[in-house]
Protein backbone atom coordinates (compact mmCIF):
# COMPACT_ATOMS: atom_id res chain seq x y z
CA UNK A 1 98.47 96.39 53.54
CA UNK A 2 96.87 94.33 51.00
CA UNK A 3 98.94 90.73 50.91
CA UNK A 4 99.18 88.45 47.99
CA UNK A 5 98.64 84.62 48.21
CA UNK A 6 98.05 81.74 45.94
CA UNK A 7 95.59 79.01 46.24
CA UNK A 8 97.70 75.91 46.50
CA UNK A 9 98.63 73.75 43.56
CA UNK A 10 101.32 74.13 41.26
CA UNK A 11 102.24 72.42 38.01
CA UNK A 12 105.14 69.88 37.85
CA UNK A 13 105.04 65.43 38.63
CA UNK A 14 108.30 65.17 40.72
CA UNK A 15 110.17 66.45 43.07
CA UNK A 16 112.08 68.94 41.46
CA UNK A 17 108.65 70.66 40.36
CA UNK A 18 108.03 70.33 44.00
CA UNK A 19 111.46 71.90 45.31
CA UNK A 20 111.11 74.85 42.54
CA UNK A 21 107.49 75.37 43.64
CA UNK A 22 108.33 76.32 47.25
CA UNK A 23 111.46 78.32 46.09
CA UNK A 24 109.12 80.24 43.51
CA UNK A 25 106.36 80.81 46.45
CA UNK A 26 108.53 82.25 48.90
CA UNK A 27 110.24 84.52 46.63
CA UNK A 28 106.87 86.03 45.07
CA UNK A 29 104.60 85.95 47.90
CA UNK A 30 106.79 86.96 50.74
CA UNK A 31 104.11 88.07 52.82
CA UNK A 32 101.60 84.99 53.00
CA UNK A 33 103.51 82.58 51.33
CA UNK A 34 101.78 78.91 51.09
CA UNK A 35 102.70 75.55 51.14
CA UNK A 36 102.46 74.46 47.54
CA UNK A 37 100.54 71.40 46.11
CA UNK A 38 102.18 69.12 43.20
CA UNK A 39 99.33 67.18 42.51
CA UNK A 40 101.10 65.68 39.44
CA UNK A 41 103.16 63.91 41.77
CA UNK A 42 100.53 61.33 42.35
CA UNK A 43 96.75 60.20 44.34
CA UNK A 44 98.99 60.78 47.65
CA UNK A 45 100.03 64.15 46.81
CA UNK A 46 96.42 65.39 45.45
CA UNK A 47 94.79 67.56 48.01
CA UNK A 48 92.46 64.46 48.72
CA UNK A 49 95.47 62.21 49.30
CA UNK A 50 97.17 65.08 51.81
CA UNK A 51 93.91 65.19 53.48
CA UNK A 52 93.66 61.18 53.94
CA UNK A 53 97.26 61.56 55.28
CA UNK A 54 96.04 63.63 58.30
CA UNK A 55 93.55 60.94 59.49
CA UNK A 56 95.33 59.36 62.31
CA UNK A 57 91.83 58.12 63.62
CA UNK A 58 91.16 56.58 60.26
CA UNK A 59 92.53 53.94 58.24
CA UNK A 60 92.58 54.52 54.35
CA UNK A 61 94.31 52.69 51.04
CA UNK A 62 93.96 53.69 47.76
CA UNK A 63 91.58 52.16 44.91
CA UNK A 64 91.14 52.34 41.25
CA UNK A 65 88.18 54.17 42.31
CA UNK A 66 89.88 56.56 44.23
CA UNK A 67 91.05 56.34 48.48
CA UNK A 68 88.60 54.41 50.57
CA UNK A 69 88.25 54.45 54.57
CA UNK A 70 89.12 50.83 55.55
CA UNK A 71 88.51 51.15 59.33
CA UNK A 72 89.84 51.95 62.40
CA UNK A 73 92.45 49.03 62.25
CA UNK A 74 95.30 51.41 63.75
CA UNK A 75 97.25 50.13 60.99
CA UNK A 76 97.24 52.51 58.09
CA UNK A 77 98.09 50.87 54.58
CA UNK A 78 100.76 51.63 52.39
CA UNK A 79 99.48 54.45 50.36
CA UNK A 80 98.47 56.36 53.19
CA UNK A 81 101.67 56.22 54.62
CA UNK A 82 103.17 57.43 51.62
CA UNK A 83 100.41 60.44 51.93
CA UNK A 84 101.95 60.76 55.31
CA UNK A 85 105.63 60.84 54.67
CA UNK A 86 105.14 62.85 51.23
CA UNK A 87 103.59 65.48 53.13
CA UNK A 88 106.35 65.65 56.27
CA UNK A 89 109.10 65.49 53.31
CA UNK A 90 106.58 68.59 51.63
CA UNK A 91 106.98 70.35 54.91
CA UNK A 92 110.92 69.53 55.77
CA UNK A 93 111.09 71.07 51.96
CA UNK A 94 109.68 74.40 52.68
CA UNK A 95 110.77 74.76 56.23
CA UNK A 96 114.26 74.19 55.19
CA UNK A 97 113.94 76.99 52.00
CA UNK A 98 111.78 79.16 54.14
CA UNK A 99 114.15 79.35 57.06
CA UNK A 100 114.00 82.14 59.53
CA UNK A 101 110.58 82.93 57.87
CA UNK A 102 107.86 85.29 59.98
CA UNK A 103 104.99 86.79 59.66
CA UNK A 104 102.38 84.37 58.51
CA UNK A 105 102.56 81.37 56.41
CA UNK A 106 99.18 79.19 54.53
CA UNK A 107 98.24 75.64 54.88
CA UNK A 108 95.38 73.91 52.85
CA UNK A 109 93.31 70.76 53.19
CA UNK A 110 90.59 69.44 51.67
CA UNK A 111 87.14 70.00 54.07
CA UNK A 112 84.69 67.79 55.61
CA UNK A 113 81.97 67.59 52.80
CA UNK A 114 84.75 67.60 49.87
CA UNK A 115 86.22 64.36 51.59
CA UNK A 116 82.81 63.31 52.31
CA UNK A 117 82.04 63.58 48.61
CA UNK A 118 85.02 61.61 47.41
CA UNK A 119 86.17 59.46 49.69
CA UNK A 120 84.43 56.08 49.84
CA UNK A 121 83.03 54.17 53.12
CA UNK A 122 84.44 50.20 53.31
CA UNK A 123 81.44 49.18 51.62
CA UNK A 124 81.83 51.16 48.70
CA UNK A 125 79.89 54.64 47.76
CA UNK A 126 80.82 57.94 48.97
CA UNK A 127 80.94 58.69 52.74
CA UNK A 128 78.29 60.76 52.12
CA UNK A 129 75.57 58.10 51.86
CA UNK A 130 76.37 57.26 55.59
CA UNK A 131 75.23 59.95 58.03
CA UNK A 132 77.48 58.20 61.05
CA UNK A 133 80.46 57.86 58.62
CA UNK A 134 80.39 61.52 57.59
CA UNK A 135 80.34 62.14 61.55
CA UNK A 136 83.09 60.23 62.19
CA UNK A 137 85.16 62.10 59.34
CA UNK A 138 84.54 65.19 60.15
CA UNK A 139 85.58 64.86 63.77
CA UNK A 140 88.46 62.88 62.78
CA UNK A 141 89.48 65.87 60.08
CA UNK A 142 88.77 67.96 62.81
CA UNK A 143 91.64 66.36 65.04
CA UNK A 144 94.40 65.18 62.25
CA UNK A 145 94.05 68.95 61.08
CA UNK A 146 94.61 70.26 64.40
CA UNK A 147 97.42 67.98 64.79
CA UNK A 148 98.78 69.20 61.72
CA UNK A 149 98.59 72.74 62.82
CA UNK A 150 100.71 72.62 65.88
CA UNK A 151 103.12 70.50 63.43
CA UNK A 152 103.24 73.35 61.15
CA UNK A 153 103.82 75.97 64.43
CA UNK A 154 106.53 74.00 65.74
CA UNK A 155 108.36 73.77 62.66
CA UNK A 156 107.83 77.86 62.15
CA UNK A 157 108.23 79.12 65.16
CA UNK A 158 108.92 82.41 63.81
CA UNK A 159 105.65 82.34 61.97
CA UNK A 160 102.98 84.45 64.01
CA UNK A 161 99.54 83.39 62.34
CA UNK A 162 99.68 80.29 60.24
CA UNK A 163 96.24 80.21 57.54
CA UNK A 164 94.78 77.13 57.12
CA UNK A 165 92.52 76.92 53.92
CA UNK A 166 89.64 74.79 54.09
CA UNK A 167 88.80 73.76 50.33
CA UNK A 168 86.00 73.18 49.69
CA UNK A 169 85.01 72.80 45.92
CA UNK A 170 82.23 70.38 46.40
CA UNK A 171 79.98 72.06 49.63
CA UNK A 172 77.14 73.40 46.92
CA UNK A 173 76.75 69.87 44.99
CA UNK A 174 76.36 68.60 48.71
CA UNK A 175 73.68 70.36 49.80
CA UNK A 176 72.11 70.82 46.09
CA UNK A 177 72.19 66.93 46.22
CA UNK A 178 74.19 66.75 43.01
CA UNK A 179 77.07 64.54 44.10
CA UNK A 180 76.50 61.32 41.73
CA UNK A 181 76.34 57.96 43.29
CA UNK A 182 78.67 55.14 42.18
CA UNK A 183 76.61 54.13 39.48
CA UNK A 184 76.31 56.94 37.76
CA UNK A 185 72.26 56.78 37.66
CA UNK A 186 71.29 58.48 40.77
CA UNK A 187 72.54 61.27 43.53
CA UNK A 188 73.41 61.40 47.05
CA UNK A 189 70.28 63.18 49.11
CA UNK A 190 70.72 66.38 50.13
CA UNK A 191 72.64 67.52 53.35
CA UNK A 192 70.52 69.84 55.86
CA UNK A 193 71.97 72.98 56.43
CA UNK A 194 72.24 72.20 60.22
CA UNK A 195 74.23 69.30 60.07
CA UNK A 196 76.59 70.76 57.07
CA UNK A 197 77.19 73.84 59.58
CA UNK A 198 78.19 71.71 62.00
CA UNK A 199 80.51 69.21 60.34
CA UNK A 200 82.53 72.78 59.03
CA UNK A 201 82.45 73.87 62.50
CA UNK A 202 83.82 70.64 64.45
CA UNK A 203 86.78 71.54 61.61
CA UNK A 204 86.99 75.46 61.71
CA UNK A 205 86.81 75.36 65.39
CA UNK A 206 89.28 73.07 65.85
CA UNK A 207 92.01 74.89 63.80
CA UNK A 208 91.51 77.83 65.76
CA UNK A 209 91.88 76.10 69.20
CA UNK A 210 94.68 75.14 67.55
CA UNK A 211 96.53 78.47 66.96
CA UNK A 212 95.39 78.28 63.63
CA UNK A 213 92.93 81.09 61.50
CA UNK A 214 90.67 79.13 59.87
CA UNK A 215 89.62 80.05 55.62
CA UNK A 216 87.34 78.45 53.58
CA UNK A 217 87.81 78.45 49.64
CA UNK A 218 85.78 77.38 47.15
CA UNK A 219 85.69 78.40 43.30
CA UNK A 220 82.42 76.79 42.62
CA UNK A 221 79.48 78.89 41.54
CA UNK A 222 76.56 78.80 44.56
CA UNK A 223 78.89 78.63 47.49
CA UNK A 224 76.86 79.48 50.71
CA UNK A 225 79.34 82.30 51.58
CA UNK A 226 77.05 83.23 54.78
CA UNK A 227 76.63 79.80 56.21
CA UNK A 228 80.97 79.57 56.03
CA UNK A 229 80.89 82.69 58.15
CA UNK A 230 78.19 81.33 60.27
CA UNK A 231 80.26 77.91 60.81
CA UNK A 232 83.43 80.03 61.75
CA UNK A 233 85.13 80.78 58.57
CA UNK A 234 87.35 83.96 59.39
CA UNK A 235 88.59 84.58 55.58
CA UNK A 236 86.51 83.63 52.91
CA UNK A 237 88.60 82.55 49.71
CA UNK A 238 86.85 83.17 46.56
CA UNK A 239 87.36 83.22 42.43
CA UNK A 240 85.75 87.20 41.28
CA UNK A 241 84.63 85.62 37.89
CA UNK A 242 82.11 83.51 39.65
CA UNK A 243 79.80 85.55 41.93
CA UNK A 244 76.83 86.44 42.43
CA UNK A 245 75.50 90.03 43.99
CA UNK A 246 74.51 88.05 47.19
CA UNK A 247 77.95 86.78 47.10
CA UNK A 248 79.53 89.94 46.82
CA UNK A 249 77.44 91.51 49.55
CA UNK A 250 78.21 88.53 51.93
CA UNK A 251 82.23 89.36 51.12
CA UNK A 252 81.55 93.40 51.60
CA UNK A 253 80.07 92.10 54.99
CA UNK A 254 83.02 90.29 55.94
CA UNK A 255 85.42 92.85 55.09
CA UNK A 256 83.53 95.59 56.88
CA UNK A 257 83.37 92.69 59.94
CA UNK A 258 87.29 92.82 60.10
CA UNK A 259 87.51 89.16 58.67
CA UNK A 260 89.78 88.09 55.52
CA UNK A 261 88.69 88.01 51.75
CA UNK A 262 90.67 86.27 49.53
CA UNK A 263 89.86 87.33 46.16
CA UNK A 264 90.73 85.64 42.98
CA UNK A 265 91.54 88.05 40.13
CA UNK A 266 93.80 86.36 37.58
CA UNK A 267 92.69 83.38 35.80
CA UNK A 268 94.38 80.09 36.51
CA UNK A 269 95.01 79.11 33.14
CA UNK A 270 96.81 80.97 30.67
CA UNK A 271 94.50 83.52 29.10
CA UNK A 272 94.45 84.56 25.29
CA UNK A 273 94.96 87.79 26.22
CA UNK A 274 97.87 88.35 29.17
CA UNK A 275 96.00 90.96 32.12
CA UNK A 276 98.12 93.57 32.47
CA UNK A 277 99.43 94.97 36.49
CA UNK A 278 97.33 98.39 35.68
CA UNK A 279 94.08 96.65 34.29
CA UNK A 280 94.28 93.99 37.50
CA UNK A 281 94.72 96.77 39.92
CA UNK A 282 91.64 98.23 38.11
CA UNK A 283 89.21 96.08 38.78
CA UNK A 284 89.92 94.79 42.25
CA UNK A 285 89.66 99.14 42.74
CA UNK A 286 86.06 98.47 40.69
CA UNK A 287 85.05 95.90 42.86
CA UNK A 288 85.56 98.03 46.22
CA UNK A 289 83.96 100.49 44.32
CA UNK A 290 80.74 98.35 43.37
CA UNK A 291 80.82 97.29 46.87
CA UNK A 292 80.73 100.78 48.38
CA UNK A 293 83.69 100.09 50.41
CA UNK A 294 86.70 102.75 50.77
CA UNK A 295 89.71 100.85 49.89
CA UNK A 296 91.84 102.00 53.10
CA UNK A 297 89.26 100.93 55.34
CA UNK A 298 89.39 97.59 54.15
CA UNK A 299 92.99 96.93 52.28
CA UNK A 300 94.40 95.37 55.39
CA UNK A 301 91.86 92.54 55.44
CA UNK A 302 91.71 92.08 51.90
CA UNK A 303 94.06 89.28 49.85
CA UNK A 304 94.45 88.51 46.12
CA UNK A 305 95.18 85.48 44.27
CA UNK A 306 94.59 83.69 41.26
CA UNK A 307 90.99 82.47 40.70
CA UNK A 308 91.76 78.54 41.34
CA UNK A 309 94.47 76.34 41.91
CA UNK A 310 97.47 76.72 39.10
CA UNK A 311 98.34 72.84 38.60
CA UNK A 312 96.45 73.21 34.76
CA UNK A 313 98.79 75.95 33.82
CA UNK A 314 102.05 76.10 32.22
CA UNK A 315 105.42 77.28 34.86
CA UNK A 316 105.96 80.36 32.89
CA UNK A 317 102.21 81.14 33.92
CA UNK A 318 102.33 80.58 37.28
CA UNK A 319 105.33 83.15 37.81
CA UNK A 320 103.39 85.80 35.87
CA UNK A 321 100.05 84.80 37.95
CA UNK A 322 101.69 85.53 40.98
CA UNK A 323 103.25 88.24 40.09
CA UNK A 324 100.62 90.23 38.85
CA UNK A 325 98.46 89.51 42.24
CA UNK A 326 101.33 90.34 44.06
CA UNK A 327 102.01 94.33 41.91
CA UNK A 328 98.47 94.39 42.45
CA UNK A 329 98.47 93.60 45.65
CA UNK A 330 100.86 96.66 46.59
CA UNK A 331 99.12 99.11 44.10
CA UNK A 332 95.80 98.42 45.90
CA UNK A 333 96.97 98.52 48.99
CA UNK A 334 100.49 98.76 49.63
């Protein structure tokens, strides 16, 4: 059975956005329903700003810049405990709509080199000028995520398999070395391959010791689709529009491998002209088809969603988003 999904954010800047968001999700996407994002809401409800709220090992406050690590102090400051508490409200939110709920159920957080690339050290500057501070995030990710899966188990308990979605928009400026510096004038150097691999696997390992399956998703062009696998990526999340033919033969790999592709197939933003069910269905059945793949071999491992996050678009879009990927989800493969 092909499932439907969506990415993660939603439009709206309070809490009845919020509260509407969740109800919307679980009525659409029954199958893999996901904990929606409100990023209008504020820095602590961004994806960054949920992410900061995980890092019990870390100490973080918010700046006109943007959120900046302040330590170890044990004594977070006020914005990240807002991060914190928004989130656990988030959660009470959709535990409380999604009641009785099984199956399996979606989680995202921002990854190790996205943080890296927009948080700031003490000192100022990214994390990623500072090879022991991007260390110390990504094992401290690596636990406050964990944590946060076994939060998310307990308060699902009827949920078998709980997704968590690694985003990761910025991995390709990272190791293209195209991540400005504060200034402005120069770049942050390039990350080795080596050490990027094993930041993402400190993380991907650690939701899956967790009881967690561990996705990546990224919508930027150049994503290294094989080194995500590699690092322990078991569903790769992906917008169609932007990929490459290496891309798409890393994807066909992973579907033929058994592992989950998540495949975005309606824009994000409100086209001029409104996709229809029929010509959506169409060419997720053309991309199989390009791919040499028999859709009932691989249906089962296969997911669609919109090509990006939906917090851009108007409500009235994000209903008929999701519920084109979800009729094309059950025409594909239902």
């Amino acid at each position: 059975m092909t499932r439907a999904t969506g990415v993660g954010s939603w439009p709206g800047d309070d809490q009845a956005a919020y509260d509407e968001a969740v109800r919307t999700v679980l009525g659409e996407l029954p199958d893999l329903p996901h904990l929606p994002e409100v990023p209008g809401r504020g820095a602590t409800a961004s994806m960054v700003g949920r992410t900061v709220g995980l890092l019990t090992a870390l100490d973080a406050d918010l700046q006109p810049a943007g959120w900046r690590l302040t330590g170890s102090t044990g004594s977070p400051a006020l914005d990240q405990r807002r991060a914190r508490s928004l989130l656990g409200q988030d959660l009470d939110t959709f535990e409380e709509v999604g009641q009785g709920l099984t199956g399996t159920a979606k989680v995202q957080v921002a990854g190790p080199w996205t943080m890296a690339a927009t948080v700031e050290r003490p000192r100022g500057d990214r994390l990623l000028a500072d090879h022991g501070a991007r260390r110390d995030l990504a094992q401290a990710l690596a636990e406050g995520i964990a944590e946060h899966v076994r939060d998310v188990r307990r308060r699902l308990p009827g949920v078998e398999t709980v997704v968590v979605q690694v985003d990761e928009p910025a991995l390709p400026a990272v190791l293209g070395g195209a991540v400005p510096t504060a200034s402005g004038f120069g770049r942050h150097r390039t990350v080795d391959v080596p050490e990027a691999s094993q930041a993402l696997e400190w993380v991907l390992g650690e939701i899956g010791e967790a009881g967690g399956e561990p996705w990546v998703h990224s919508c930027a062009p150049g994503t290294p689709w094989q080194l995500l696998r590699g690092a322990g990526a078991r569903g790769l999340s992906a917008d169609l529009s932007v990929l490459t033919a290496a891309d798409h033969d890393v994807l066909a790999e992973a579907l033929e491998a058994g592992e989950r592709v998540a495949l975005g197939v309606v824009a994000s933003l409100p086209p001029a002209v409104e996709p229809t069910e029929v010509g959506v269905t169409e060419a997720v059945l053309r991309w199989l088809d390009m791919l040499g793949l028999d859709p009932e071999a691989v249906t089962d491992h296969l997911v669609l969603t919109p090509g990006g996050g939906l917090a851009g678009a108007t409500p009235a879009w994000t209903r008929t988003a999701l519920a084109l990927v979800r009729a094309s989800a059950v025409n594909v493969g239902g």
